[in-house]
Every structure is written in structure tokens, then in C-alpha cells.
Protein backbone atom coordinates (compact mmCIF):
# COMPACT_ATOMS: atom_id res chain seq x y z
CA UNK A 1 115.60 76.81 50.12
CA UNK A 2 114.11 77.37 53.54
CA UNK A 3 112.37 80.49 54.35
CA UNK A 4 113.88 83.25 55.80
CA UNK A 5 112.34 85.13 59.31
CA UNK A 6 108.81 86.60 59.42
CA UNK A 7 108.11 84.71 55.69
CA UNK A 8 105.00 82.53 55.81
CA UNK A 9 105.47 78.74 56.49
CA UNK A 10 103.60 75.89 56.84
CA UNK A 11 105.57 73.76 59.18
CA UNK A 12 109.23 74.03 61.15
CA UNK A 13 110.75 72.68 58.07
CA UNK A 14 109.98 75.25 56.31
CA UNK A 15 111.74 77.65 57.69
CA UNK A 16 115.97 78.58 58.01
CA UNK A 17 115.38 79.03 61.93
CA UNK A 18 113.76 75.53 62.21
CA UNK A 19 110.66 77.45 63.70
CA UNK A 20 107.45 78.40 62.73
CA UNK A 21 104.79 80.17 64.41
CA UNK A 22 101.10 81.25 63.69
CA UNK A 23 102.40 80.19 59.94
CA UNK A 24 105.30 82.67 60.25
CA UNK A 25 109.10 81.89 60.41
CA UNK A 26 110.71 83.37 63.58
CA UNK A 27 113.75 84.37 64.72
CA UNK A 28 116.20 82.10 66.53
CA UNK A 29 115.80 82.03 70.40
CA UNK A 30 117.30 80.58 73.37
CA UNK A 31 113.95 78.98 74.44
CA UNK A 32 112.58 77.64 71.07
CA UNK A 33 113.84 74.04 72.05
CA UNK A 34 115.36 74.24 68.22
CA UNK A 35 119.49 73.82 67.42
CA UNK A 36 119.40 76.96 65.52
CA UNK A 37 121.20 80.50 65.03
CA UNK A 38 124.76 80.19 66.41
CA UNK A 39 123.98 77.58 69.21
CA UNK A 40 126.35 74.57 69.31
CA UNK A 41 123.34 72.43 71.35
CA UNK A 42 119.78 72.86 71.80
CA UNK A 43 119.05 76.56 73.19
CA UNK A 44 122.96 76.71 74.62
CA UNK A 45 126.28 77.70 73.56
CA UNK A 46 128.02 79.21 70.88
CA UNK A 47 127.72 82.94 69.04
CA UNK A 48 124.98 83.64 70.96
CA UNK A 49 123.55 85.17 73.79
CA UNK A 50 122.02 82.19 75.14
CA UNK A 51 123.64 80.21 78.37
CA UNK A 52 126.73 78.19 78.39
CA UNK A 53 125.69 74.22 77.60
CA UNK A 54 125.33 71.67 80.14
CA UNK A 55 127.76 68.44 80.60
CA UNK A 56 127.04 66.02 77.88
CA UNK A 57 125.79 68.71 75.41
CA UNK A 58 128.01 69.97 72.29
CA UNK A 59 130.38 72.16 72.22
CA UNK A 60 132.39 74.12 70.04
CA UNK A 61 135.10 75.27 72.69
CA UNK A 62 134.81 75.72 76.50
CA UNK A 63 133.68 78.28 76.57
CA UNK A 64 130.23 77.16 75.67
């Protein structure tokens, strides 16, 4: 199982957010450049806070 947030971590693949940093798992953001948290695209869309998606990027509904 991946690592959950603030756990140690030796690469992105180590942790559930797809992000590691200073060897510590981090939280999901809308500027990691990582598909991760509720996003339906790269740093867009979805459950999150994050900005609606560009054309040509996924989509779970319009609203994204």
C-alpha cells in the first residue's frame, strides 16, 4: 500500500497523493502537476477546489 500524507517516502510512488517532498508524502494540490485527490485531469476538475479543466482535458461532468 502507498503511504498516506506527511509519512516518509522515498519517491512519488510511494506515496497515495502521487507526491513526495523532502522524503515526505504531501497532500494533494492544485499545482503539484499530479492527477490526484478528487481531480478528474491534471491539477483541474472534479471534488475539488481546484479550477474547472481546459478543452481536451477529462471530465467527469460539465461542470469540471
Amino acid at each position: 500500500a502507498r503511504c498516506a500524507d506527511t509519512k516518509g517516502c522515498g519517491g512519488a510512488g510511494d506515496c497515495s497523493s502521487g507526491v513526495c517532498t523532502s522524503g515526505a508524502c504531501v497532500a494533494p494540490a492544485c499545482n503539484d502537476g499530479v492527477k490526484n485527490g478528487g481531480e478528474t485531469d491534471r491539477d483541474c476538475g472534479g471534488s475539488t477546489t481546484c479550477a474547472r479543466c481546459a478543452d481536451t482535458k477529462g471530465c467527469g461532468g460539465a461542470a469540471d
